[in-house]
C-alpha atoms as a PDB file:
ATOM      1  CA  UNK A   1      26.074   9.295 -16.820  1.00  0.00           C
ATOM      2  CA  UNK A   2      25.540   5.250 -17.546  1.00  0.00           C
ATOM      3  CA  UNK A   3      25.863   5.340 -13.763  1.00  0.00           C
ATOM      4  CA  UNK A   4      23.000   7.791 -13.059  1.00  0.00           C
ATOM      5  CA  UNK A   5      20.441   6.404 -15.173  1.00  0.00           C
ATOM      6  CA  UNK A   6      21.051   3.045 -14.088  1.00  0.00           C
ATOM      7  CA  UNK A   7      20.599   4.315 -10.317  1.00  0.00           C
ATOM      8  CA  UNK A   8      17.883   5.744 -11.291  1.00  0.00           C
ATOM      9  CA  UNK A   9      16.006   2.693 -13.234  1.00  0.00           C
ATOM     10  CA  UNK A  10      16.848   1.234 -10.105  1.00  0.00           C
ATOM     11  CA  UNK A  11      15.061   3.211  -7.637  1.00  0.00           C
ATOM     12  CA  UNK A  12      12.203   3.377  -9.995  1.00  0.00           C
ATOM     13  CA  UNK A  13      11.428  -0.397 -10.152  1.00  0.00           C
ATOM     14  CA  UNK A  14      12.272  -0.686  -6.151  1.00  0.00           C
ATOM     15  CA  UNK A  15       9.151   1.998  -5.796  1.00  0.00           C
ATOM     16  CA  UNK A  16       7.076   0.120  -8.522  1.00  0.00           C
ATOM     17  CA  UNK A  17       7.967  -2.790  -6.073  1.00  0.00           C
ATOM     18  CA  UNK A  18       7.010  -1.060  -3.353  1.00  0.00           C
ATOM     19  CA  UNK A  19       3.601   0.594  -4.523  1.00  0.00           C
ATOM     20  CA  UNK A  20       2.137  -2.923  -5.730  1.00  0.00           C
ATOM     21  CA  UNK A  21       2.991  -4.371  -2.188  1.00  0.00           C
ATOM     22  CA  UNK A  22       1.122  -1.081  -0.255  1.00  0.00           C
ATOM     23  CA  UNK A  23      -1.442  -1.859  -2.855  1.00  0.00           C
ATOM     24  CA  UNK A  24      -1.769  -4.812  -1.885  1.00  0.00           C
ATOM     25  CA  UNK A  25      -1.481  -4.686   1.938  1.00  0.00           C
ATOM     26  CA  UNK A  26      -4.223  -1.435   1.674  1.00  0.00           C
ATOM     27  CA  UNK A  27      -6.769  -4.158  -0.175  1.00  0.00           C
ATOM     28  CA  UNK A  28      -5.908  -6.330   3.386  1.00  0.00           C
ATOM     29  CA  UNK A  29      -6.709  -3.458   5.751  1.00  0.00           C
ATOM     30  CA  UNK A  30      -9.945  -2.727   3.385  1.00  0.00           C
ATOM     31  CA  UNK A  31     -11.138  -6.299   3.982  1.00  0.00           C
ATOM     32  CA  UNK A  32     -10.444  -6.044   7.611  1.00  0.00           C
ATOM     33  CA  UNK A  33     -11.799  -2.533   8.018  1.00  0.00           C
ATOM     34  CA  UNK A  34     -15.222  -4.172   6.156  1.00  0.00           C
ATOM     35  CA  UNK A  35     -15.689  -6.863   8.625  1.00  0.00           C
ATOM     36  CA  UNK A  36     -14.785  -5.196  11.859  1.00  0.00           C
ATOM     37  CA  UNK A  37     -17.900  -2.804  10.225  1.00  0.00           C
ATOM     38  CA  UNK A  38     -19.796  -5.792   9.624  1.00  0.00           C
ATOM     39  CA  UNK A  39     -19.257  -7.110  12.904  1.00  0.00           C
ATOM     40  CA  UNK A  40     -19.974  -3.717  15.013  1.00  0.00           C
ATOM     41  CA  UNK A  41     -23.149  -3.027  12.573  1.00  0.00           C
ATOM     42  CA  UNK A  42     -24.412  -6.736  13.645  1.00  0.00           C
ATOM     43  CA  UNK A  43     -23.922  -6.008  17.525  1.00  0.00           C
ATOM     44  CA  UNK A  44     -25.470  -2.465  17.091  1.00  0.00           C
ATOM     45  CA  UNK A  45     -28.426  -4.218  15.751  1.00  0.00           C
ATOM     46  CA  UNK A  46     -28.628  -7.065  17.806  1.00  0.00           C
ATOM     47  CA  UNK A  47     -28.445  -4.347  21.279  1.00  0.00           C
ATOM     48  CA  UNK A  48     -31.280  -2.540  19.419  1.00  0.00           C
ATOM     49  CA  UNK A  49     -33.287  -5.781  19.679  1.00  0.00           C
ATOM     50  CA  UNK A  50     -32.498  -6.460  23.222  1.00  0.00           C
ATOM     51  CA  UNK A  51     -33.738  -2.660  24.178  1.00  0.00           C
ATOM     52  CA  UNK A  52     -37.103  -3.289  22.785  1.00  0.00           C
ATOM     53  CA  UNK A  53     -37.585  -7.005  24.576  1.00  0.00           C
END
C-alpha cells in the first residue's frame, strides 16, 4: 500500500513538473503570437498607406 501511494506522490509531482513547464512554454508562444500580431498589424497599416499615395 506504501508502494501505491508512493507511486502515486510520484506521478503527482512529475505532472506538477510538467504543468509549470507548459506554463511556461504557453507564456513563450503568447509572446510570440503578440509580435507576429504586432508585426502583421504594422504591415497592414503601412499597405493601407501605400494604397492612398
Amino acid at each position: 500500500m506504501k508502494d501505491n501511494n508512493a507511486d502515486k506522490i510520484k506521478n503527482v509531482e512529475q505532472l506538477s513538473r510538467e504543468v509549470v513547464t507548459m506554463r511556461k512554454e504557453l507564456e513563450d508562444v503568447k509572446e510570440v503570437l503578440k509580435g507576429l500580431i504586432q508585426v502583421v498589424m504594422g504591415r497592414e497599416e503601412n499597405l493601407d498607406e501605400d494604397e492612398y499615395n
